[in-house]
Protein backbone atom coordinates (compact mmCIF):
# COMPACT_ATOMS: atom_id res chain seq x y z
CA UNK A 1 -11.88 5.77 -15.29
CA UNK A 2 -8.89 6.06 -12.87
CA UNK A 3 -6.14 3.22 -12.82
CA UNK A 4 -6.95 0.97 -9.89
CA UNK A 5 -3.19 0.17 -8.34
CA UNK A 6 -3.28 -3.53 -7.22
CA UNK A 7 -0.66 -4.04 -5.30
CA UNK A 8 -1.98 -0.83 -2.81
CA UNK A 9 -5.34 -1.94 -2.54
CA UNK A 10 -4.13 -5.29 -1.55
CA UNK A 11 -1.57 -3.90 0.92
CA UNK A 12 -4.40 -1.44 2.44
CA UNK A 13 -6.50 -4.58 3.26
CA UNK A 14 -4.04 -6.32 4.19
CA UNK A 15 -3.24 -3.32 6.48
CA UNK A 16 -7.33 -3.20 7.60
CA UNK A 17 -6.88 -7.21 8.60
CA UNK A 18 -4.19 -6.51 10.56
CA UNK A 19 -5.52 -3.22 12.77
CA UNK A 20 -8.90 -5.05 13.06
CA UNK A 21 -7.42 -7.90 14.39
CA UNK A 22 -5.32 -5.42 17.03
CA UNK A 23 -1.90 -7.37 15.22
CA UNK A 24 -3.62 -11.32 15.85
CA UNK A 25 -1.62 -12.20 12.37
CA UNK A 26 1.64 -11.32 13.48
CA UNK A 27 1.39 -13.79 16.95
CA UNK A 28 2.48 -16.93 16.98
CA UNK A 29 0.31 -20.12 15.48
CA UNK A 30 0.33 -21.48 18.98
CA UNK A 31 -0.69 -17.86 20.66
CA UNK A 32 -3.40 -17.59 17.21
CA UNK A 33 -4.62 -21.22 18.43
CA UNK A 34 -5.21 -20.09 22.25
CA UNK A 35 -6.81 -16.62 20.87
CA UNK A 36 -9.22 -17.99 18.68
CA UNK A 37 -10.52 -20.45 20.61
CA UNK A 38 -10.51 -18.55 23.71
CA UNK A 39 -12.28 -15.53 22.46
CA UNK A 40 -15.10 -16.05 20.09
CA UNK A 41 -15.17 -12.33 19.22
CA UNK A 42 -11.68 -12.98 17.65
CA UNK A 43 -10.72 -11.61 13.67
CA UNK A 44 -13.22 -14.96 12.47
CA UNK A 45 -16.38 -13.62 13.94
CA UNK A 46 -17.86 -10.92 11.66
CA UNK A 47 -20.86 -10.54 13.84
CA UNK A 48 -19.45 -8.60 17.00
CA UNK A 49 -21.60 -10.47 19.23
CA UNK A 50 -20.54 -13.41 21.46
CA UNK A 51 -22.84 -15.66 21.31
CA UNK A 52 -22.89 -15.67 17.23
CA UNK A 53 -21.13 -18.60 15.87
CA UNK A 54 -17.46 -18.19 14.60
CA UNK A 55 -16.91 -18.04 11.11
CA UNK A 56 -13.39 -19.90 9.81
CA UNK A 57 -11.37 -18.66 7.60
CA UNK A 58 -8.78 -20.24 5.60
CA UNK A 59 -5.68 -19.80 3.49
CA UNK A 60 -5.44 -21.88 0.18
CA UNK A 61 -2.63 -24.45 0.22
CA UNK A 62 0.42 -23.15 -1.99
CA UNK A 63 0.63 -24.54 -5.51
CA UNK A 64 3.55 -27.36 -6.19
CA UNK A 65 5.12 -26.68 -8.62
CA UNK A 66 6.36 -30.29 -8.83
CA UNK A 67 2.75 -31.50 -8.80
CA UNK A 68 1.31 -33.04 -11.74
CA UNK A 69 -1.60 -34.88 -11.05
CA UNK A 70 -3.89 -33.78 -14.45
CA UNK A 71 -0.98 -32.82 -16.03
CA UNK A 72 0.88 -34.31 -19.81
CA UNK A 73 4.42 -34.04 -20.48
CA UNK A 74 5.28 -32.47 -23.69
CA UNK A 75 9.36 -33.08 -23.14
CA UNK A 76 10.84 -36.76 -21.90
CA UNK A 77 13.65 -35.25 -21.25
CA UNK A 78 16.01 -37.43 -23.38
CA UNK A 79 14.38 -36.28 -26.86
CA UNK A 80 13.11 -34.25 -29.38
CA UNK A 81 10.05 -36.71 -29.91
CA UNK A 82 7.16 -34.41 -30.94
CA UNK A 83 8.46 -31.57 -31.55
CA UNK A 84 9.24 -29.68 -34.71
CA UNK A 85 11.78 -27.35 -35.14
CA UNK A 86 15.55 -26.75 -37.11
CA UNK A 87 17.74 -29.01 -35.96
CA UNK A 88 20.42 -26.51 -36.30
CA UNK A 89 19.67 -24.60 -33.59
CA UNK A 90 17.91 -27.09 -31.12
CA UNK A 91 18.90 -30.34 -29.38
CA UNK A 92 18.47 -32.01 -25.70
CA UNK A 93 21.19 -31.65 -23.31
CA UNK A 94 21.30 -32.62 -19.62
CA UNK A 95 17.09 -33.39 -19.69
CA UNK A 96 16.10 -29.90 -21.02
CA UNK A 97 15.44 -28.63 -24.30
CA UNK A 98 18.51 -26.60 -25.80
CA UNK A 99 18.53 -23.64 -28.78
CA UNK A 100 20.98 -21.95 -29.15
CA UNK A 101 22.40 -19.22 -31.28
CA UNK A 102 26.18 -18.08 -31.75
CA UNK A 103 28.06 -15.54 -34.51
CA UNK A 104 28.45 -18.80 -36.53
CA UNK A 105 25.18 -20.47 -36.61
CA UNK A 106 23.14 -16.75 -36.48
CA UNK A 107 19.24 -16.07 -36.30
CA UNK A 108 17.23 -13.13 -36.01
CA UNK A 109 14.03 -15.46 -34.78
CA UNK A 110 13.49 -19.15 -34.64
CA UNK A 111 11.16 -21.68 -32.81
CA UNK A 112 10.28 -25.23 -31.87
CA UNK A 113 7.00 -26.59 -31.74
CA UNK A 114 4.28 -29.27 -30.25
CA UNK A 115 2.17 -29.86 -32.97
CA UNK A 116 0.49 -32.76 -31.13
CA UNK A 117 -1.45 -31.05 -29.02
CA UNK A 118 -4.01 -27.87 -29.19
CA UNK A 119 -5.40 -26.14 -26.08
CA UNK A 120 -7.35 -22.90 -25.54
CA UNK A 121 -7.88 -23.72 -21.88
CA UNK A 122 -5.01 -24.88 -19.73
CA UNK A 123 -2.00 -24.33 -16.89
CA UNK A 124 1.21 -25.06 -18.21
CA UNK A 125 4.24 -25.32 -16.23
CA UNK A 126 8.12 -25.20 -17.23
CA UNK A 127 11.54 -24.39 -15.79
CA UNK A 128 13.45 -21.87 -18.17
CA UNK A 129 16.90 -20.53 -17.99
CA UNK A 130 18.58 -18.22 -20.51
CA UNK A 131 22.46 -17.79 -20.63
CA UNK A 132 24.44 -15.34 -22.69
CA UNK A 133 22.27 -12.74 -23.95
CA UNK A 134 19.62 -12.65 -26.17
CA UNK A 135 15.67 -13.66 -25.52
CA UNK A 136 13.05 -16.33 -25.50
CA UNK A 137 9.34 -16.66 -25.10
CA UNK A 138 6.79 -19.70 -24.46
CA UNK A 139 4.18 -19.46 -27.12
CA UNK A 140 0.77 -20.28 -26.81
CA UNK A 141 -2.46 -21.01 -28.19
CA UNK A 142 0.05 -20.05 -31.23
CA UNK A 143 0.51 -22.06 -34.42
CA UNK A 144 2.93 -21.83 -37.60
CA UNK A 145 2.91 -21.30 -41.66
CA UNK A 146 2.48 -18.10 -41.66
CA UNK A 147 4.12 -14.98 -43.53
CA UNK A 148 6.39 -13.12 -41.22
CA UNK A 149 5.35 -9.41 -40.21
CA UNK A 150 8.05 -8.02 -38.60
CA UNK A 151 11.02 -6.87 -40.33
CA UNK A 152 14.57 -9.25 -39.69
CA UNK A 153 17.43 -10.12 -41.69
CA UNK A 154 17.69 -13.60 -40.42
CA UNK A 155 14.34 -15.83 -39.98
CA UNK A 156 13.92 -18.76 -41.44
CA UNK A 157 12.86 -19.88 -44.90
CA UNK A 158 10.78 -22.63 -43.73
CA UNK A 159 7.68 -20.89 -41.97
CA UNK A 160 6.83 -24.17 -40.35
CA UNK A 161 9.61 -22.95 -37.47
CA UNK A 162 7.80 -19.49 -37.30
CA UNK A 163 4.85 -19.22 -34.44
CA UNK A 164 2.23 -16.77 -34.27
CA UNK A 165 0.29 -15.84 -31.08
CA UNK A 166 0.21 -15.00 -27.93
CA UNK A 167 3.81 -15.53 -25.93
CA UNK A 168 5.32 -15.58 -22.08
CA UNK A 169 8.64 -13.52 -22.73
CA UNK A 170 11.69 -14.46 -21.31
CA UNK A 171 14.85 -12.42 -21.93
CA UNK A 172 18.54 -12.02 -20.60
CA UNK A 173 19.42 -8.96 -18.97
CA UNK A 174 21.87 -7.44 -21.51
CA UNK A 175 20.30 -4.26 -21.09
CA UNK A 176 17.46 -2.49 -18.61
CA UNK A 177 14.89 -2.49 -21.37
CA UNK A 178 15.66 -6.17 -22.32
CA UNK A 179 15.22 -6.93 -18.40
CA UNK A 180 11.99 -5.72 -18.24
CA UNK A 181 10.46 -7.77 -20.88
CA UNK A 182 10.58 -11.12 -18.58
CA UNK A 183 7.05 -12.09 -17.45
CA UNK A 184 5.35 -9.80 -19.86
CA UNK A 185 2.36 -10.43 -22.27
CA UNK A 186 3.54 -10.31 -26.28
CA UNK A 187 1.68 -11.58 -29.23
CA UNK A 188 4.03 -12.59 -31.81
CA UNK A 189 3.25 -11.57 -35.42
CA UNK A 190 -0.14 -10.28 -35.40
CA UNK A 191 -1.90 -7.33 -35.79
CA UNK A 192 -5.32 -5.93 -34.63
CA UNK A 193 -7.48 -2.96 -34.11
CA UNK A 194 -9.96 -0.86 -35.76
CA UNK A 195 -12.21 1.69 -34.47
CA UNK A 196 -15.61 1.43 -35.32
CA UNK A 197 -17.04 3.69 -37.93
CA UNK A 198 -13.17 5.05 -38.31
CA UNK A 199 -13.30 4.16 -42.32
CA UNK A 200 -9.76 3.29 -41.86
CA UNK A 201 -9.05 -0.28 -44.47
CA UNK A 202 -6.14 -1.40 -41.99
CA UNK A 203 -5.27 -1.93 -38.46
CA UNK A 204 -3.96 0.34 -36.33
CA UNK A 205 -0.98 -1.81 -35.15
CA UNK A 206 0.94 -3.91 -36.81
CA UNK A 207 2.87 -5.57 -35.55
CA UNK A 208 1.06 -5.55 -31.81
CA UNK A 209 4.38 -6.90 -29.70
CA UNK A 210 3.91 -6.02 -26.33
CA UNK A 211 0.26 -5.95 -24.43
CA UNK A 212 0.96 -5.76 -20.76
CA UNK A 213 3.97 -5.08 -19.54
CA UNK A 214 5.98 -6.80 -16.49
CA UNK A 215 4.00 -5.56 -13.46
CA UNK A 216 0.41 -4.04 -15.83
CA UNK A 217 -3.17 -5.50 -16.09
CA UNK A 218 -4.75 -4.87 -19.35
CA UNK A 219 -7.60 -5.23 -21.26
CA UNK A 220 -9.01 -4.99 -24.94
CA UNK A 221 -12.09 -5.77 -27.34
CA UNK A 222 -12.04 -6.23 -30.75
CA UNK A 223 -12.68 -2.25 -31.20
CA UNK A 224 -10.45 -0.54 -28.17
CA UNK A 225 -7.19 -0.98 -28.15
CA UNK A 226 -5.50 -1.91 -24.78
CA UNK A 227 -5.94 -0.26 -21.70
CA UNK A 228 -4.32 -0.35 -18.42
CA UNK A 229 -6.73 -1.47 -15.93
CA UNK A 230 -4.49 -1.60 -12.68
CA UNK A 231 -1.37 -2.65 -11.85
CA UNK A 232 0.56 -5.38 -9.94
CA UNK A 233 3.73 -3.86 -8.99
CA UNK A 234 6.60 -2.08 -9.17
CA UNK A 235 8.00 -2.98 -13.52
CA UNK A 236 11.85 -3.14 -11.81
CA UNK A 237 10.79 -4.38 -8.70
CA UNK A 238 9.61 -7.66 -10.00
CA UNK A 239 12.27 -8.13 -12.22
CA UNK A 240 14.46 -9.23 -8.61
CA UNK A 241 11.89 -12.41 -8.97
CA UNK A 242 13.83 -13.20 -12.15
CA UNK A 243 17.03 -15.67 -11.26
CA UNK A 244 20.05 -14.85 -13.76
CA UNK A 245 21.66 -17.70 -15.34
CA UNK A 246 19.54 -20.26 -13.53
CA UNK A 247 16.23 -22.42 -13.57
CA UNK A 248 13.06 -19.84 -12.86
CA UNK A 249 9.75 -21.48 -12.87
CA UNK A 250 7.41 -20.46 -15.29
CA UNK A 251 3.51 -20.64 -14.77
CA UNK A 252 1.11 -19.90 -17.75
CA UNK A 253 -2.62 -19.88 -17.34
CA UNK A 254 -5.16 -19.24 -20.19
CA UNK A 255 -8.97 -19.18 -19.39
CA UNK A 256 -11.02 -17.81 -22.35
CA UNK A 257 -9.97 -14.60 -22.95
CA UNK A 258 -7.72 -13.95 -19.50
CA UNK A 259 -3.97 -15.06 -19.65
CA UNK A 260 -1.96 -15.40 -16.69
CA UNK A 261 2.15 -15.54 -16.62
CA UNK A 262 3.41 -16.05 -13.13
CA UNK A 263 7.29 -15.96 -12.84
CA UNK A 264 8.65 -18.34 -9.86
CA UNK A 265 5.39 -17.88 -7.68
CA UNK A 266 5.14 -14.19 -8.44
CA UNK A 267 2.41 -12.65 -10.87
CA UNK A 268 3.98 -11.15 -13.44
CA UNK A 269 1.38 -9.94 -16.08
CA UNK A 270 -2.40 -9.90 -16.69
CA UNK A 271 -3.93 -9.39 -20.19
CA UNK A 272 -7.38 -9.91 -20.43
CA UNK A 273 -8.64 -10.33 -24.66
CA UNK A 274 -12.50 -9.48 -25.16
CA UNK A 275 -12.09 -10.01 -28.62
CA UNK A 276 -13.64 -14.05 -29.11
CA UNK A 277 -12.26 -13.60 -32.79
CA UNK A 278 -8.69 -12.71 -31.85
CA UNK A 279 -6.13 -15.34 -32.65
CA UNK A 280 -5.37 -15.15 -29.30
CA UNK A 281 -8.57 -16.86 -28.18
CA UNK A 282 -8.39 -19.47 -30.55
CA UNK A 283 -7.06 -22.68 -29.48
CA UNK A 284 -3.18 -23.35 -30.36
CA UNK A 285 0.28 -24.96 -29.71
CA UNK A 286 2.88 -24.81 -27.66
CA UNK A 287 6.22 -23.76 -28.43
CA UNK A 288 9.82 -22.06 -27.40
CA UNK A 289 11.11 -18.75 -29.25
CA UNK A 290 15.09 -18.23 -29.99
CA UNK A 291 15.80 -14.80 -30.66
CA UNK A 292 19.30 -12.81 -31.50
CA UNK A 293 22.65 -13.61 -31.38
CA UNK A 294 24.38 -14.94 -29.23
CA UNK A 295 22.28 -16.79 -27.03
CA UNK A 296 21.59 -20.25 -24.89
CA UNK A 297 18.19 -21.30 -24.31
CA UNK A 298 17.31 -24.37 -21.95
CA UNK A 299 13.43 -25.31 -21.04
CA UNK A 300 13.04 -28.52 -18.84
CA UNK A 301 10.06 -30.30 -17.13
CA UNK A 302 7.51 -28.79 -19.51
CA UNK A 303 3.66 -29.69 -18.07
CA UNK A 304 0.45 -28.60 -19.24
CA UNK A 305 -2.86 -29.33 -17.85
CA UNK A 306 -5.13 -29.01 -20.66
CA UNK A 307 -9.02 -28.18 -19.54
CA UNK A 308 -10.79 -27.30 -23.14
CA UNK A 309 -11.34 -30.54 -25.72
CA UNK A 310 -9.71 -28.57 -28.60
CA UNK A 311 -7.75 -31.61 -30.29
């Protein structure tokens, strides 16, 4: 089955609303006022006829960010209360979380996390900045203890401040391929696949890593591997979403097997798991990745709106 490309079919609709409505959407809101109530055969009426009554259509209110109502902090903003990670690397420092990595204190991979709370189901909403190089990631529906897969030189002994499951990356631009990863779907230390009826004792992949990619929707099942099933945009283009050295909002969505990462307002990534056994579908915590040397993490006002009654 062909790729479906997204971000075209939205554009050529967009494109239909706008020569159907002979350019209405481009006049004014006073001149869209006058039209629509002056002609009832306006872009609202679907009928064609004039004496059918209009049919109103409206655009949904944008989201704020800043808006909380439902929500739970996980951070206070003044400390560390609740969450679980080496206190080498991680401490608070003007209201955000802070890891950070140099040539003297090194690490390959390290994390903090909320052990308080489990969701499968939820919206959660942080600001993130990265400064110096290096990477992060929000984990999710994730949780700790266990053996590490991937091959490093520098994790840490305790595996309590290792997380596996699914993750939001967020990296510094050192390089183009490190500047693509923000926004992108990654499952952290697992592995998966097996055709049916292959006779093969192992997974095909291991570790997974990456999913989607910046810009991809994908989808899997717990005996197909991922495929692309249309995409959003442009990989580089939506990297100019990403601010450098500053606070970006990040917006993380998980409904059963669909996860969402939206990167200040902009959708970023779509992976969609079929599998109801994956780890990714089971419910998890939350927690912050710091990877390579050297690096500065900060996460601040850190939200989640949890919908599932996992504990």
């Amino acid at each position: 089955m062909p790729c479906l490309n997204t971000g075209i079919a939205v554009s050529l609709l967009v494109g239909m609303q706008l020569i159907g409505s002979g350019g209405f959407a481009q006049q004014s809101d006073a001149a869209r006022a006058a039209a629509a109530k002056a002609n009832v055969n306006g872009p609202n009426n679907l009928s064609g006829e004039s004496n059918h009554p209009r049919i109103e259509f409206f655009q949904p209110d944008p989201l704020d960010f800043n808006q909380h109502e439902g929500y739970v902090s996980l951070f206070d903003g003044k400390t560390l209360d609740g969450w679980d990670g080496d206190p080498k690397f991680w401490r608070v420092q003007d209201g955000a979380i802070v890891g950070e990595t140099s040539q003297q204190t090194p690490i390959s991979n390290t994390y903090i996390s909320y052990p308080g709370l489990k969701a499968k189901d939820f919206t959660l909403k942080l600001e993130i900045k990265v400064e110096k190089g290096g990477g992060s990631g929000i984990q999710y529906r994730s949780s700790t203890g266990h053996r590490w897969i991937r091959k490093a030189n520098l994790i840490p002994s305790n595996l309590k401040w290792l997380m596996t499951g699914p993750q939001a990356d967020f990296w510094y631009p050192v390089t183009p391929l490190a500047a693509s990863f923000t926004g992108q779907f990654y499952t952290e230390n697992t592995c998966g696949w097996q055709a049916a009826g292959s006779g093969i004792g192992h997974p095909r992949s291991c570790p997974l890593g990456i999913l989607a990619w910046r810009g991809q929707v994908v989808a899997s099942s717990a005996t197909q591997k991922p495929r692309l099933m249309g995409i959003i945009g442009d990989r580089d283009a939506l990297g100019g979403y990403v601010k450098v050295n500053d606070w970006n909002q990040y917006t993380i969505i998980a409904r059963g097997g669909v996860f969402i990462h939206i990167v200040n307002g902009q959708l970023m990534a779509v992976y969609v798991d079929d599998d109801p056994n994956s780890l990714s579908n089971q419910p998890g915590t939350v927690g912050i990745e710091l990877e390579q040397v050297p690096t500065k993490l900060s996460v601040r006002n850190i939200w989640i709106q949890k919908l599932d009654k996992s504990e």
